[in-house]
PDB file of N, CA and C in Angstrom:
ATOM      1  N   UNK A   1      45.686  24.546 132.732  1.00  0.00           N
ATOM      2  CA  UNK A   1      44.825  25.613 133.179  1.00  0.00           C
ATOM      3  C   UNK A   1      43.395  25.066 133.194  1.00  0.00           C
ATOM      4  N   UNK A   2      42.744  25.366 134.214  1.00  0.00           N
ATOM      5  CA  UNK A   2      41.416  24.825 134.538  1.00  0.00           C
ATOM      6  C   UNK A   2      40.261  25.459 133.547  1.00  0.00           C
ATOM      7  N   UNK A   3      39.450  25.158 133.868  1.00  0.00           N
ATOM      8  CA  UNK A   3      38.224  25.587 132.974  1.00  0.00           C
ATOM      9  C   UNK A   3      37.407  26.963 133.104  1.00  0.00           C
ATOM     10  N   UNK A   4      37.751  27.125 134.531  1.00  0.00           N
ATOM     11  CA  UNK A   4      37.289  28.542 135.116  1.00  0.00           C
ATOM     12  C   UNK A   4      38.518  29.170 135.068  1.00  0.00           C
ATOM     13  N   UNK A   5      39.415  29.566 135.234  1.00  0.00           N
ATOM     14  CA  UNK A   5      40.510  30.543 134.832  1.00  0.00           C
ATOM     15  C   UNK A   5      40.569  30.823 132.924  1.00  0.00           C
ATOM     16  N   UNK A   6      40.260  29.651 132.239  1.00  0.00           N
ATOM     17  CA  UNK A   6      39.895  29.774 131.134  1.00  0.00           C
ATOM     18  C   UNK A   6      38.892  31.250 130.718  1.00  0.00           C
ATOM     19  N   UNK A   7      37.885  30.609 131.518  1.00  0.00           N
ATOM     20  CA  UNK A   7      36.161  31.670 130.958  1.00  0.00           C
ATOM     21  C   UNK A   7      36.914  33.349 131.652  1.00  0.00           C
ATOM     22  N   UNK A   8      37.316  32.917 132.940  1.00  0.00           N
ATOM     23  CA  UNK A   8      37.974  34.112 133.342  1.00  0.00           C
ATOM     24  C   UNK A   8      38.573  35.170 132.455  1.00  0.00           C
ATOM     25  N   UNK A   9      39.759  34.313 131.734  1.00  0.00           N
ATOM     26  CA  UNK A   9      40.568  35.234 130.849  1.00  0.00           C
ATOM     27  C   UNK A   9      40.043  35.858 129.871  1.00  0.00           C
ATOM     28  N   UNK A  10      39.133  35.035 129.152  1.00  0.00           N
ATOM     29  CA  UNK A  10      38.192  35.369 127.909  1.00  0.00           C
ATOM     30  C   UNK A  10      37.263  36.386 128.291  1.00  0.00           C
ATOM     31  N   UNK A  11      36.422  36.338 129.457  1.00  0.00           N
ATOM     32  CA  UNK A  11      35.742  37.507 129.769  1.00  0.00           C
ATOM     33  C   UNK A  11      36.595  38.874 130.102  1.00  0.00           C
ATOM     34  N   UNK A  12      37.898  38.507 130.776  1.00  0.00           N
ATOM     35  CA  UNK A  12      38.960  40.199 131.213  1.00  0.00           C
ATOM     36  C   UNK A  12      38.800  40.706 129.184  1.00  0.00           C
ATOM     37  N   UNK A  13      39.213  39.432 128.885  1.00  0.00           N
ATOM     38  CA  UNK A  13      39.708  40.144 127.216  1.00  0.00           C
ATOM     39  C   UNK A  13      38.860  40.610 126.660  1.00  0.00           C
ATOM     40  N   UNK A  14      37.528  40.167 126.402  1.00  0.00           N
ATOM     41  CA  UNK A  14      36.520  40.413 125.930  1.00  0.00           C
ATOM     42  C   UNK A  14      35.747  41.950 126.538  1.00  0.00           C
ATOM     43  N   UNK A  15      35.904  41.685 127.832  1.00  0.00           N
ATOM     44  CA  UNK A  15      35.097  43.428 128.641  1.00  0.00           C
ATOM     45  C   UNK A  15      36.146  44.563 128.242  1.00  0.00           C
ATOM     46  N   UNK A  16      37.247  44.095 128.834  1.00  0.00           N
ATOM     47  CA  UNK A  16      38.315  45.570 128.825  1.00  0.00           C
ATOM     48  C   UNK A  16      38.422  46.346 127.489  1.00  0.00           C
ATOM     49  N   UNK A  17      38.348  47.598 127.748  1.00  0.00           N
ATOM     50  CA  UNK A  17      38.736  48.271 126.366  1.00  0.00           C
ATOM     51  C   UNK A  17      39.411  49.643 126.953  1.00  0.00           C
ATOM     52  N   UNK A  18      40.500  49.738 125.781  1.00  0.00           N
ATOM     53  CA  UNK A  18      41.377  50.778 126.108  1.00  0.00           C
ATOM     54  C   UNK A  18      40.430  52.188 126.635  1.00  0.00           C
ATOM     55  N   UNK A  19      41.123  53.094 127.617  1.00  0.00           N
ATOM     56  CA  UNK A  19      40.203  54.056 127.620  1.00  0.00           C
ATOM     57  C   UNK A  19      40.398  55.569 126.726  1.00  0.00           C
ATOM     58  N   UNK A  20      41.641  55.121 125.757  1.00  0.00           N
ATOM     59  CA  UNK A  20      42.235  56.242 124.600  1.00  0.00           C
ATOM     60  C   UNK A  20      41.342  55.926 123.369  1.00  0.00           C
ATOM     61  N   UNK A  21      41.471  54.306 122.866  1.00  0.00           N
ATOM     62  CA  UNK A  21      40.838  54.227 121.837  1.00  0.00           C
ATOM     63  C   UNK A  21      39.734  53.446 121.268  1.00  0.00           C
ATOM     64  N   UNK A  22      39.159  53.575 123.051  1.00  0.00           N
ATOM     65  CA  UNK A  22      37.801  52.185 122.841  1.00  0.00           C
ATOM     66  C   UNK A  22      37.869  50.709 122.104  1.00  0.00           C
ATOM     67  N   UNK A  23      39.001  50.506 122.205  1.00  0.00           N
ATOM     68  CA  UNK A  23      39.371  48.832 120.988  1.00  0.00           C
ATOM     69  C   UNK A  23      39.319  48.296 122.600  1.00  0.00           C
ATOM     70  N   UNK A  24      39.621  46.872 122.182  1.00  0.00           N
ATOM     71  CA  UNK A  24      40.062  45.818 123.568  1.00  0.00           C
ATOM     72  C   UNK A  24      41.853  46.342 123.589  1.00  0.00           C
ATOM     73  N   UNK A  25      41.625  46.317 125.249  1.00  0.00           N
ATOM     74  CA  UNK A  25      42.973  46.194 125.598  1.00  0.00           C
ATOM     75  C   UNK A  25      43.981  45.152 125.265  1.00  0.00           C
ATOM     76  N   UNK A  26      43.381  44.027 125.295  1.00  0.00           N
ATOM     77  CA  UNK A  26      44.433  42.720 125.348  1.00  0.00           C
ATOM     78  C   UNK A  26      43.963  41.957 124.092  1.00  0.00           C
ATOM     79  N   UNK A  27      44.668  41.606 123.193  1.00  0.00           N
ATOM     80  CA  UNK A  27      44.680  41.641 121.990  1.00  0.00           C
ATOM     81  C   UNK A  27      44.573  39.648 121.830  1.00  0.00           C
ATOM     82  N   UNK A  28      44.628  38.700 123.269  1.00  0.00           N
ATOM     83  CA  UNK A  28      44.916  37.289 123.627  1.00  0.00           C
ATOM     84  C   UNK A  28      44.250  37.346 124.700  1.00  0.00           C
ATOM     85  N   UNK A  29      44.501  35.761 125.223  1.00  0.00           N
ATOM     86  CA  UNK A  29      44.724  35.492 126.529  1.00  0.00           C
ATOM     87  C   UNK A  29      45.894  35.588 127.130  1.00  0.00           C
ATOM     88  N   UNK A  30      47.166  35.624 125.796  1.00  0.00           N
ATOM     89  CA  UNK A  30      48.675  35.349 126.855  1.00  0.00           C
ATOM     90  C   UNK A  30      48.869  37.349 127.087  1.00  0.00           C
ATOM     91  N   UNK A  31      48.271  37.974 126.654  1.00  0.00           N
ATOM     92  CA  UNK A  31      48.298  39.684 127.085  1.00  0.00           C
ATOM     93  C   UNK A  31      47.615  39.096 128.461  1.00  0.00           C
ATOM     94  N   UNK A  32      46.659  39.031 128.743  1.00  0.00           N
ATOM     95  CA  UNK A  32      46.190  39.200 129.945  1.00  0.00           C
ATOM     96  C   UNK A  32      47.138  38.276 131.077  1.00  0.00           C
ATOM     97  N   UNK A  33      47.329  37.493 130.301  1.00  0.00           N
ATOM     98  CA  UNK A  33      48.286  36.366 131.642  1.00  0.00           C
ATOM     99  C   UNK A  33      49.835  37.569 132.140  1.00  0.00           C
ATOM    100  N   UNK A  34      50.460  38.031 130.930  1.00  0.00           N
ATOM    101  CA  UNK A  34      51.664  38.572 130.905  1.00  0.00           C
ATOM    102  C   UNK A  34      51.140  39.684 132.281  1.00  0.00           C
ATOM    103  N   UNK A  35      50.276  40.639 132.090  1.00  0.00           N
ATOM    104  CA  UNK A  35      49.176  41.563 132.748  1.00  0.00           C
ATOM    105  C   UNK A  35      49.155  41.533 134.092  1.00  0.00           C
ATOM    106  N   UNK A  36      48.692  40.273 134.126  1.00  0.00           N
ATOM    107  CA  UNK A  36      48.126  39.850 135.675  1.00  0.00           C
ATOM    108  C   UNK A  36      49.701  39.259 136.151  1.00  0.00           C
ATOM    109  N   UNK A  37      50.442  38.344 135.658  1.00  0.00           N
ATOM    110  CA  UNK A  37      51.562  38.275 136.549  1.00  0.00           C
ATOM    111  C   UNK A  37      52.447  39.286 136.612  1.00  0.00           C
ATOM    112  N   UNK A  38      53.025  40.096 135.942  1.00  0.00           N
ATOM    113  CA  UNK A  38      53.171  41.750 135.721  1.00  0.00           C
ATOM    114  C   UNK A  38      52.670  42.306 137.074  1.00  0.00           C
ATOM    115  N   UNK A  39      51.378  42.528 137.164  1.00  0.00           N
ATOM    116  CA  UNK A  39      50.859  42.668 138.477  1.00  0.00           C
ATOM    117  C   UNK A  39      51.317  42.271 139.947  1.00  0.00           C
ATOM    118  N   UNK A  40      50.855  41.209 139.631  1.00  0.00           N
ATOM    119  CA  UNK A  40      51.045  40.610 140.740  1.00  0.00           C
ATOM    120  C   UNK A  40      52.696  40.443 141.274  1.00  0.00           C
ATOM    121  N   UNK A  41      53.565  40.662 140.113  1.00  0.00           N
ATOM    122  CA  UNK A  41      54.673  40.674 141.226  1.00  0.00           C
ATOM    123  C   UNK A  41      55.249  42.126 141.622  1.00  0.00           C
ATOM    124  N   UNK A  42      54.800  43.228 141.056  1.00  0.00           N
ATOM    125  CA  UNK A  42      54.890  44.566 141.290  1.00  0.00           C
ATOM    126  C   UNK A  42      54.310  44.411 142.644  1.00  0.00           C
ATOM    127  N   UNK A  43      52.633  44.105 143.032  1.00  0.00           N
ATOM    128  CA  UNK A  43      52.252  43.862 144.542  1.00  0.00           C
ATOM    129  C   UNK A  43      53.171  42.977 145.457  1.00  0.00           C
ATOM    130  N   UNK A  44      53.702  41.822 145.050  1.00  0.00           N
ATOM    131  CA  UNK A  44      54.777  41.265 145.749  1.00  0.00           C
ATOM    132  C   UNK A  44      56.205  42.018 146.253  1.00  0.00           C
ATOM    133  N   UNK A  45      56.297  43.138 145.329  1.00  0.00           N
ATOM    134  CA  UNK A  45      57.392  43.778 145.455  1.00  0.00           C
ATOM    135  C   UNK A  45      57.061  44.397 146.505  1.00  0.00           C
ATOM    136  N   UNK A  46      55.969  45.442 146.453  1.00  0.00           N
ATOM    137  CA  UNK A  46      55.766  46.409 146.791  1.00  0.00           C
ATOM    138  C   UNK A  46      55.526  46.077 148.246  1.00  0.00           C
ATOM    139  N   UNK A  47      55.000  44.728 148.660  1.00  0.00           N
ATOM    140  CA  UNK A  47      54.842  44.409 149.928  1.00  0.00           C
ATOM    141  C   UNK A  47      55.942  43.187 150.752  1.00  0.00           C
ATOM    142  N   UNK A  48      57.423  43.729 150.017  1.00  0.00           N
ATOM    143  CA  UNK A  48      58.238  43.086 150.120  1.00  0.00           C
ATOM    144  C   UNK A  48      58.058  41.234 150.829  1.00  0.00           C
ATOM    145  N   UNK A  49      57.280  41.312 150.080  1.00  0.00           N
ATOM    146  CA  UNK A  49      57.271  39.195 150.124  1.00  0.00           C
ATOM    147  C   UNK A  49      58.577  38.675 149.300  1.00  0.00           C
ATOM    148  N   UNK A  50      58.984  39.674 147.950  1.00  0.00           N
ATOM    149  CA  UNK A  50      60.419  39.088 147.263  1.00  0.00           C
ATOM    150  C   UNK A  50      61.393  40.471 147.141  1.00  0.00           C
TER     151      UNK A  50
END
């Protein structure tokens, strides 16, 4: 993993905070990775690419 996807992850983890209990959402970096590919293949689904 590059150096900028690095700072990337650390800043999602660091800004986000739940909007129930004001803590951070993602408790890592591997929460946010799980997150974003989670994502991204729900959009893959959804725009039948798989």
């Amino acid at each position: 993993m590059n150096s900028k996807t690095r700072t990337l992850l650390r800043e999602i983890q660091l800004k986000i905070k739940s909007p129930i209990t004001g803590q951070k959402e993602f408790i890592n970096e591997n929460a946010v990775i799980d997150y974003a590919v989670k994502t991204v293949y729900d959009l893959m689904k959804q725009q039948k690419i798989i």
